[in-house]
Protein backbone atom coordinates (compact mmCIF):
# COMPACT_ATOMS: atom_id res chain seq x y z
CA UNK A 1 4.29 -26.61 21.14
CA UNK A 2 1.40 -24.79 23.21
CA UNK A 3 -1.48 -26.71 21.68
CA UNK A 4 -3.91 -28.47 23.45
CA UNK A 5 -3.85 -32.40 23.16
CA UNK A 6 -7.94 -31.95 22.28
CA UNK A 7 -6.73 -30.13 19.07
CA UNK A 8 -4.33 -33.00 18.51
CA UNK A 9 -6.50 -36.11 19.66
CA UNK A 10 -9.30 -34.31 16.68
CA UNK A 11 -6.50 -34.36 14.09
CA UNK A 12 -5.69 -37.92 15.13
CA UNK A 13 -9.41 -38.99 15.38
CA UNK A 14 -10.08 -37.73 11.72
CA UNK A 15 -6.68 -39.60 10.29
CA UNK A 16 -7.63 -42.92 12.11
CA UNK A 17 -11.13 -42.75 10.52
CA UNK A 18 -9.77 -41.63 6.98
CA UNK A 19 -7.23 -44.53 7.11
CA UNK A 20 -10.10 -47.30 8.02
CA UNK A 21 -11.86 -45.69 5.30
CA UNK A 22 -9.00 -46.72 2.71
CA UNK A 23 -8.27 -49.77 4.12
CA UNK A 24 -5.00 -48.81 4.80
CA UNK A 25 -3.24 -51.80 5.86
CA UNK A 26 0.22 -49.97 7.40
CA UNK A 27 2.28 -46.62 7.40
CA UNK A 28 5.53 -45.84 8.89
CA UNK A 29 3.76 -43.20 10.99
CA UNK A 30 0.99 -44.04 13.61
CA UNK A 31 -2.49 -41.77 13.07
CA UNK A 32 -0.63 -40.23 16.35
CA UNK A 33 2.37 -39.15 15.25
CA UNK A 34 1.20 -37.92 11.84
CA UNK A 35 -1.11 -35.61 13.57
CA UNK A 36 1.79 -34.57 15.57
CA UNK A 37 3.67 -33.74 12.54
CA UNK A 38 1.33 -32.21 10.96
CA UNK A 39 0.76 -29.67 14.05
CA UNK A 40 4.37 -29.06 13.75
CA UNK A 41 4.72 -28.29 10.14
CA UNK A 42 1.61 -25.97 11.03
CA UNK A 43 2.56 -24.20 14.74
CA UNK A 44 5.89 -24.13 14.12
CA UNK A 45 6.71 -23.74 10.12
CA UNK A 46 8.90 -26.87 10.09
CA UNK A 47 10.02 -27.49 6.77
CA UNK A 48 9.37 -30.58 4.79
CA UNK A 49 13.23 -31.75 5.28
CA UNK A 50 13.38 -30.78 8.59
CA UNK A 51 10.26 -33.13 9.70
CA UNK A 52 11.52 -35.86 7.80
CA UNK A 53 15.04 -35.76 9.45
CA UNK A 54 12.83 -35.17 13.21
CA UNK A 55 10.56 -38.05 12.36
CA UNK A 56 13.06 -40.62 10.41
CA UNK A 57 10.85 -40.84 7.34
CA UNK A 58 11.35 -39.25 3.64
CA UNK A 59 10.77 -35.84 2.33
CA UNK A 60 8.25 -37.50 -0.35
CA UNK A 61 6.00 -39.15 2.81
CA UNK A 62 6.30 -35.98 4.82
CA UNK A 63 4.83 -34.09 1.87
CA UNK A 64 1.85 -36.74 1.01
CA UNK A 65 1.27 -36.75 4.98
CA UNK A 66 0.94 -33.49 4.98
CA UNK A 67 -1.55 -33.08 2.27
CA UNK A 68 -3.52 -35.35 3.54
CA UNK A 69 -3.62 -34.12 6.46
CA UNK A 70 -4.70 -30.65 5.20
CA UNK A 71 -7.69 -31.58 3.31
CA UNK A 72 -8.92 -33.35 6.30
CA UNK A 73 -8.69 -30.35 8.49
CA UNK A 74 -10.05 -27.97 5.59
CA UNK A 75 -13.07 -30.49 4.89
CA UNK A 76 -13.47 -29.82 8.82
CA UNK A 77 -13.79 -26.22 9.30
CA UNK A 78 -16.95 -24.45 9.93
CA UNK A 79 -19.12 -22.58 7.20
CA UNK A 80 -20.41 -19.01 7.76
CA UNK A 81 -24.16 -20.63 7.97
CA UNK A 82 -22.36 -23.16 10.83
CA UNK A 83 -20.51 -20.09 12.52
CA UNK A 84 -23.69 -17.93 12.26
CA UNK A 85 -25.53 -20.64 14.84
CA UNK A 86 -23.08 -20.23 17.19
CA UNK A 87 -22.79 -16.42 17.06
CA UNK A 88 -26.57 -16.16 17.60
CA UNK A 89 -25.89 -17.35 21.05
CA UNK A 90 -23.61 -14.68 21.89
CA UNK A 91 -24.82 -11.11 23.37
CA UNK A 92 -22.55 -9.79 20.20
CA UNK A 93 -19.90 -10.64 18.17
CA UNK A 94 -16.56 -9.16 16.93
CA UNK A 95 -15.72 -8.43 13.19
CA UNK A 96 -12.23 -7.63 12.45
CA UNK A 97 -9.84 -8.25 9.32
CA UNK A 98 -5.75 -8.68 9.36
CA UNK A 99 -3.32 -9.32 6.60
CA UNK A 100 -1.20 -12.23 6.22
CA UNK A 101 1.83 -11.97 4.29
CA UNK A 102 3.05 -13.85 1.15
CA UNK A 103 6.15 -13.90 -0.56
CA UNK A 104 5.04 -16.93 -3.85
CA UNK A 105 2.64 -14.16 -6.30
CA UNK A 106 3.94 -13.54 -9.68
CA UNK A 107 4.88 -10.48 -11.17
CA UNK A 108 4.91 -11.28 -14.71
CA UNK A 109 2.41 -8.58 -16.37
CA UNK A 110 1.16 -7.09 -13.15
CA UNK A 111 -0.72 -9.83 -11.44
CA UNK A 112 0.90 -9.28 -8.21
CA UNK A 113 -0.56 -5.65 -7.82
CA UNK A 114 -3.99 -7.49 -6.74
CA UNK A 115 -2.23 -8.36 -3.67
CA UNK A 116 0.01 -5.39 -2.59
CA UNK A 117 -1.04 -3.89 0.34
CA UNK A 118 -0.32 0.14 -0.47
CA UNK A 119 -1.06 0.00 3.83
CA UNK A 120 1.60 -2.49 4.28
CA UNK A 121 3.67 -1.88 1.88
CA UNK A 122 3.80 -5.99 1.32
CA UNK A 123 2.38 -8.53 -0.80
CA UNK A 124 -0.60 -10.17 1.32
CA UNK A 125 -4.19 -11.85 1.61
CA UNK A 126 -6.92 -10.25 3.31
CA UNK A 127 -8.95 -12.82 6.13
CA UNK A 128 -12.05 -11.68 7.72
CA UNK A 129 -12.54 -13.38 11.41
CA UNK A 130 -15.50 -13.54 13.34
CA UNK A 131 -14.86 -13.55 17.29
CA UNK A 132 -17.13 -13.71 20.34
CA UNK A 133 -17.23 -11.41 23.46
CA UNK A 134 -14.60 -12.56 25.65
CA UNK A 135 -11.97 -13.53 22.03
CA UNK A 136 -12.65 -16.68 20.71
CA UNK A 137 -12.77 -17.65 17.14
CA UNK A 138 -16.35 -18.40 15.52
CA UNK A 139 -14.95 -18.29 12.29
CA UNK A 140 -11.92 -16.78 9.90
CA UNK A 141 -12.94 -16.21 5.97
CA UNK A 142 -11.54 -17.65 2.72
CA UNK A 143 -8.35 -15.44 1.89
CA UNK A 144 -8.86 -12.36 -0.68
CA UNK A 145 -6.30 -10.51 -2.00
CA UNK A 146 -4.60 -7.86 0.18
CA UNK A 147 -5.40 -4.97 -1.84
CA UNK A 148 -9.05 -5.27 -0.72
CA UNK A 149 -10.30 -2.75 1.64
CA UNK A 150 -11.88 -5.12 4.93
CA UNK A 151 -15.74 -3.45 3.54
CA UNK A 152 -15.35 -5.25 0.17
CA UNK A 153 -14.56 -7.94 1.55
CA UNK A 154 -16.58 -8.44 3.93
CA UNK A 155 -19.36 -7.75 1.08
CA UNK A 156 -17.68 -10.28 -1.19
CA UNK A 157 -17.95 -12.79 1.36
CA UNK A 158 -21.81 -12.21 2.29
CA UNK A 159 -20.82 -11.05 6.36
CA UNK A 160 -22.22 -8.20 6.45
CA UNK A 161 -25.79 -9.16 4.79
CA UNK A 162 -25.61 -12.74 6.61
CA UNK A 163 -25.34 -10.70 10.06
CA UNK A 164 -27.99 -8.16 8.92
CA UNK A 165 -30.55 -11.16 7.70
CA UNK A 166 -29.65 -12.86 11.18
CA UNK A 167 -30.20 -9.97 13.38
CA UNK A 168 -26.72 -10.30 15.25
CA UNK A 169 -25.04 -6.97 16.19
CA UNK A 170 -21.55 -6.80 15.85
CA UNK A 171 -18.45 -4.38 16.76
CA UNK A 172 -15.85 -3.05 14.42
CA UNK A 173 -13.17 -0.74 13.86
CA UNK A 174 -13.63 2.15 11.12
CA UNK A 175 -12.83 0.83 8.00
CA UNK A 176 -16.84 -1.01 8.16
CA UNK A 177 -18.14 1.85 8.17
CA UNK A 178 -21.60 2.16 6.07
CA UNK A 179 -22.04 -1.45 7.34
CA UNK A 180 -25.16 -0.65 8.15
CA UNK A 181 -27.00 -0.47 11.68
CA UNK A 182 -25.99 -3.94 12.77
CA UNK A 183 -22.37 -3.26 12.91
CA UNK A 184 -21.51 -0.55 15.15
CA UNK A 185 -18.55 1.40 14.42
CA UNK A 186 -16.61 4.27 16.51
CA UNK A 187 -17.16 8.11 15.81
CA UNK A 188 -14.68 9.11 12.85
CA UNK A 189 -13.70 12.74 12.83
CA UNK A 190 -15.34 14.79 9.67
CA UNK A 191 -13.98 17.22 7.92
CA UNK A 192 -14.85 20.99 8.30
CA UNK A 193 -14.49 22.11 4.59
CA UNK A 194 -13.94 19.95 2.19
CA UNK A 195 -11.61 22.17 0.89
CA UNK A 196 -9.04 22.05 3.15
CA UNK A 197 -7.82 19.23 5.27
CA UNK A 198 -9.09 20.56 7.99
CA UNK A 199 -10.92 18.09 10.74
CA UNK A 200 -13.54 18.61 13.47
CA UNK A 201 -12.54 17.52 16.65
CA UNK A 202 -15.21 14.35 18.45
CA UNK A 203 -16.60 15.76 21.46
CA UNK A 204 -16.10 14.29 25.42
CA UNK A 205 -19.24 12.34 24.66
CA UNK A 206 -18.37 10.69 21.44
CA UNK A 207 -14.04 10.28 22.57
CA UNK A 208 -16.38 8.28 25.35
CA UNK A 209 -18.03 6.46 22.71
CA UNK A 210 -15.02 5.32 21.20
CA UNK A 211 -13.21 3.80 24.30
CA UNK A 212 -16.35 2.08 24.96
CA UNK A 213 -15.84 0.14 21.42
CA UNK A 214 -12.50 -0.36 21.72
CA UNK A 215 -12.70 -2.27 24.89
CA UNK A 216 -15.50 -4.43 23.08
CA UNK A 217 -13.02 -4.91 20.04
CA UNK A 218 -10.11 -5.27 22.22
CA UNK A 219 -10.53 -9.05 22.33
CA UNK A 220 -10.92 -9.71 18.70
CA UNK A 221 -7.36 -8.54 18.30
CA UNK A 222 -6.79 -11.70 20.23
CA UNK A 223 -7.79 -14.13 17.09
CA UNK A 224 -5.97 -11.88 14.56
CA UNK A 225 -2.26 -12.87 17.37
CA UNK A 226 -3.49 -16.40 18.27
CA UNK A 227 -4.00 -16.88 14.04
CA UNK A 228 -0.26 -15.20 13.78
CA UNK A 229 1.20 -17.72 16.50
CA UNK A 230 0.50 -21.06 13.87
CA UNK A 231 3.86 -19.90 11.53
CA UNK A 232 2.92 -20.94 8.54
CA UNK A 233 0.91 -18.18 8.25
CA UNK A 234 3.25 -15.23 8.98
CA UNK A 235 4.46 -15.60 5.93
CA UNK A 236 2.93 -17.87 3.18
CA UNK A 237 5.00 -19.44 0.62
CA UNK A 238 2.69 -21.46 -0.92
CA UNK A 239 0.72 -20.65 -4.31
CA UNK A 240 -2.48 -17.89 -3.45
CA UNK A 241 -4.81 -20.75 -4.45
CA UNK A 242 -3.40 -23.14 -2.14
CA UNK A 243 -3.69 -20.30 1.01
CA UNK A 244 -7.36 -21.06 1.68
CA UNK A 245 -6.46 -24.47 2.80
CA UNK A 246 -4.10 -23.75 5.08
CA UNK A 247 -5.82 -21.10 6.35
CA UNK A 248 -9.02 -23.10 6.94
CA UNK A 249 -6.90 -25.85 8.64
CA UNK A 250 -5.38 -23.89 11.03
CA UNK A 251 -8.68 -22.62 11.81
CA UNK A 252 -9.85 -26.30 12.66
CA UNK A 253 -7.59 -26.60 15.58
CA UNK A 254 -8.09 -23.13 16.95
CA UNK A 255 -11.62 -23.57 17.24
CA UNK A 256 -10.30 -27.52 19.25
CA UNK A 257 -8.00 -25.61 20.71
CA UNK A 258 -10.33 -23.01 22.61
């Protein structure tokens, strides 16, 4: 698995304490090798019978050491005022959205419309991440439902004005735009009668504008692939409410793993 033994030795670290917090006197698994599992079940998207035939234990232990080993991972990972310290350090930061999939939303009475994508054409939850200059992750957002557009959500979750009060200019792609001086956005074409369908074309000078931002953005696509690579997340199977955990965890040893 291409994760760094830092993000592993934090995982461990964190189990070890929690354990001499309980008093836990013994457990088939070392701190060690739960951590290890529980980087599997998250880089990899081992299922609960797999790990327990890989690490000659039972299905019901895999799943309790893998709950356990969420909420200590989600308890870990940074909150916007946190990630907002470290992005004021940077000469700029990088605001970009993606869409994770999920397949476990009920469609009794319409309640899985909330989380179509009509872009996608799949069921999904919107994430907004937070990258610096050269495409690490500062921080990745609670999961919304996919049917919100990236500027709600980014509203919802208080980016925008938390950038804005902070005074730290950001990048983005198009669908921010009306974010507001702080977040600079490329040139979008506009129409020449609303009537027709009819566009302007951008000028040398702003088509120069625009490859100057994409370059900028070009690393925060980075976090949206590197977030991709953990496979629990390419497609989600759990319950919506139980997505922001795993979400948050994986975001734990990303930011150990830079």
């Amino acid at each position: 698995m291409t994760v760094s033994s830092r993000a592993l030795g934090v995982l461990s670290d964190a189990l070890r304490a929690h354990r001499n917090q309980r008093a836990t006197r013994w457990r088939k698994l070392s701190a060690g090798r739960q951590a290890l599992l529980m980087v599997a079940y998250l880089r990899k998207g081992e299922t609960y019978a797999d790990l327990a035939c890989g690490f000659g234990i039972g299905t019901s232990t895999v799943y309790r050491y893998v709950r356990e080993a969420l909420a200590l991972l989600a308890a870990m990972a940074p909150a916007l005022e946190q990630a907002l310290e470290v992005a004021s350090r940077k000469a700029f930061v990088i605001l970009d959205a993606t869409l994770l999939r999920i397949d476990r939303v009920g469609t009794a009475s319409g309640r899985d419309r909330a989380y179509y994508s009509g872009e996608h054409k799949a069921h999904a939850l919107n994430v907004q991440g937070i990258a610096d200059p050269i495409g690490r992750l500062v921080w990745i957002s609670l999961p919304l439902p996919g049917a919100r557009h990236d500027m709600g959500a980014g509203r919802e979750h208080g980016i925008i004005a938390a950038l804005t009060d902070a005074e730290i200019r950001a990048v983005a792609d198009t669908a921010y735009q009306g974010a507001g001086p702080i977040v600079a956005v490329p040139q979008r074409r506009r129409r020449l009668d609303l009537d027709t369908s009819r566009y302007r074309r951008l000028s040398r000078i702003q088509k120069d504008v625009n490859t100057a931002y994409a370059r900028r953005r070009g690393p925060g696509e980075r976090v949206n692939a590197e977030l991709k690579n953990w496979r629990i997340l390419r497609k989600i199977r759990s319950c919506p409410s139980r997505a922001a955990e795993l979400v948050a965890a994986v975001q734990t040893l990303m930011i150990a793993n830079a």
